[in-house]
Protein backbone atom coordinates (compact mmCIF):
# COMPACT_ATOMS: atom_id res chain seq x y z
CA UNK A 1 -24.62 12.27 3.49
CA UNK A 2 -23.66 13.67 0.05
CA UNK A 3 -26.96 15.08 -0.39
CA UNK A 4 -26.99 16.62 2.74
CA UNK A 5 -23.16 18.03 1.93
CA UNK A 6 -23.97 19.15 -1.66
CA UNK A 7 -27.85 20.64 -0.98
CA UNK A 8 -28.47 24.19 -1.76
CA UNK A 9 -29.67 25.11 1.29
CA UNK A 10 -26.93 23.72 3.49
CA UNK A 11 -24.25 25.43 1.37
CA UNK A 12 -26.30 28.63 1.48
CA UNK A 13 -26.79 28.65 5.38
CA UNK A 14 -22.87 27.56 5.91
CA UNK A 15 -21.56 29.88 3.65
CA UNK A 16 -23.47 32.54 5.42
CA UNK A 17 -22.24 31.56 8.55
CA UNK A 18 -19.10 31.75 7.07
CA UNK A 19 -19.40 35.31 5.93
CA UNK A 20 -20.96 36.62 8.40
CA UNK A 21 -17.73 36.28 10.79
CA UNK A 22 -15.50 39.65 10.82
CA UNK A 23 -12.59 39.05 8.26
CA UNK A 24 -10.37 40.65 10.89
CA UNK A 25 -10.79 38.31 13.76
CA UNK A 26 -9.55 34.93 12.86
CA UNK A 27 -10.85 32.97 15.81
CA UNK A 28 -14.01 33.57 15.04
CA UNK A 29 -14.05 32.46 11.35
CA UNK A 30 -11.85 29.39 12.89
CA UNK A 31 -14.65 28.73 15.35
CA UNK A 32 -17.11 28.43 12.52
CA UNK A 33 -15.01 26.25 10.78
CA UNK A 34 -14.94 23.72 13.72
CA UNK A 35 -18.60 24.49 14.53
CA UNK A 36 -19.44 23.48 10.41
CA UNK A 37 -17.22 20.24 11.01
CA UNK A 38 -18.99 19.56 14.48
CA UNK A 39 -22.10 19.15 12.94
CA UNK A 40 -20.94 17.71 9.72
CA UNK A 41 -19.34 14.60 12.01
CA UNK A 42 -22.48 14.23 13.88
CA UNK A 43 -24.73 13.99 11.18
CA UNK A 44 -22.88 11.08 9.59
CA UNK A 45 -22.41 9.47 13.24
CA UNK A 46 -25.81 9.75 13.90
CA UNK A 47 -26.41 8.12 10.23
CA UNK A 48 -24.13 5.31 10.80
CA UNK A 49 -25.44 4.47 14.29
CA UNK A 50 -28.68 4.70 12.83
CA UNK A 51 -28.42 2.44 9.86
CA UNK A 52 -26.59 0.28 12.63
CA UNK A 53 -29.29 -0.12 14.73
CA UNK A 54 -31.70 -0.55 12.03
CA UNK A 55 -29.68 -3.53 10.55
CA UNK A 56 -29.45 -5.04 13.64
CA UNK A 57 -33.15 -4.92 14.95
CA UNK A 58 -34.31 -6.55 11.25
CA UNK A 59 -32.25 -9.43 11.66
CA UNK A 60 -33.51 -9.59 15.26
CA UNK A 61 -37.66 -9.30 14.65
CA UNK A 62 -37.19 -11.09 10.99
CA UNK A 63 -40.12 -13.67 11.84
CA UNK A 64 -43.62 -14.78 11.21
CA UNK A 65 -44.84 -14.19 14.82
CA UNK A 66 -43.57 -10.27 14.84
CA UNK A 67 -45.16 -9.73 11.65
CA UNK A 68 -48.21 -10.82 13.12
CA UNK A 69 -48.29 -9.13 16.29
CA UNK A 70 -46.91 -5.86 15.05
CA UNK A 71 -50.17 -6.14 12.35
CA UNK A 72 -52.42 -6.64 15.52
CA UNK A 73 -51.15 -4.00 17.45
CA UNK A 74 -51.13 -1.63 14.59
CA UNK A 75 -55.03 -3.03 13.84
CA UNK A 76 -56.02 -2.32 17.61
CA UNK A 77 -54.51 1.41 18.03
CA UNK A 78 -56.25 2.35 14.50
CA UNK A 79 -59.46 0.79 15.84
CA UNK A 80 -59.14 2.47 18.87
CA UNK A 81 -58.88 5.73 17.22
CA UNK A 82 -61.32 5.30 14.94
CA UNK A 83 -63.85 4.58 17.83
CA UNK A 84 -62.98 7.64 19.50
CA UNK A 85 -63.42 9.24 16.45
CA UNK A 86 -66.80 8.27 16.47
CA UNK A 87 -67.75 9.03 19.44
CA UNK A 88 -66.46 12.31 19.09
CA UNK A 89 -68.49 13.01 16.44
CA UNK A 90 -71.60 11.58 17.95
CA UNK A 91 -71.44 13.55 21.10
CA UNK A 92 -70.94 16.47 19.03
């Protein structure tokens, strides 16, 4: 999140944002000011559900027998697409 808050980019595209609202209306530079916090509180709720989540589904798969099957599974799609790769190539 401090990344995010200190990157170059971000500042540039808020502070733009920012100064492209009229000085003389008010609302408007008070609407980009919630709009900037809107998405600020967002981001790190959708970080902290994330890392959450994550956390929680490690502890919950943290065995021999996932390890295993997730290898197989991950085996069989890449040997799927490497036969249609093939045959791809050989009907071509």
């Amino acid at each position: 999140m401090t990344l995010a808050l200190t990157s170059p980019w971000n500042l540039a595209f808020w502070l733009a944002v920012m100064g492209h609202q009229s000085p003389a209306v008010g609302r408007d530079f008070f609407g980009s000011v919630v709009l900037a916090g809107g998405v600020i509180l967002g981001a790190a709720t959708w970080g902290v559900l994330l890392c959450l989540g994550v956390s929680r589904l490690a502890r919950t798969v943290q065995s021999r027998l996932w390890e295993i099957l997730t290898q197989l599974v991950t085996g069989l799609v890449m040997l799927f697409f490497a036969m249609q790769t093939a045959t791809h190539l050989l009907v071509i």
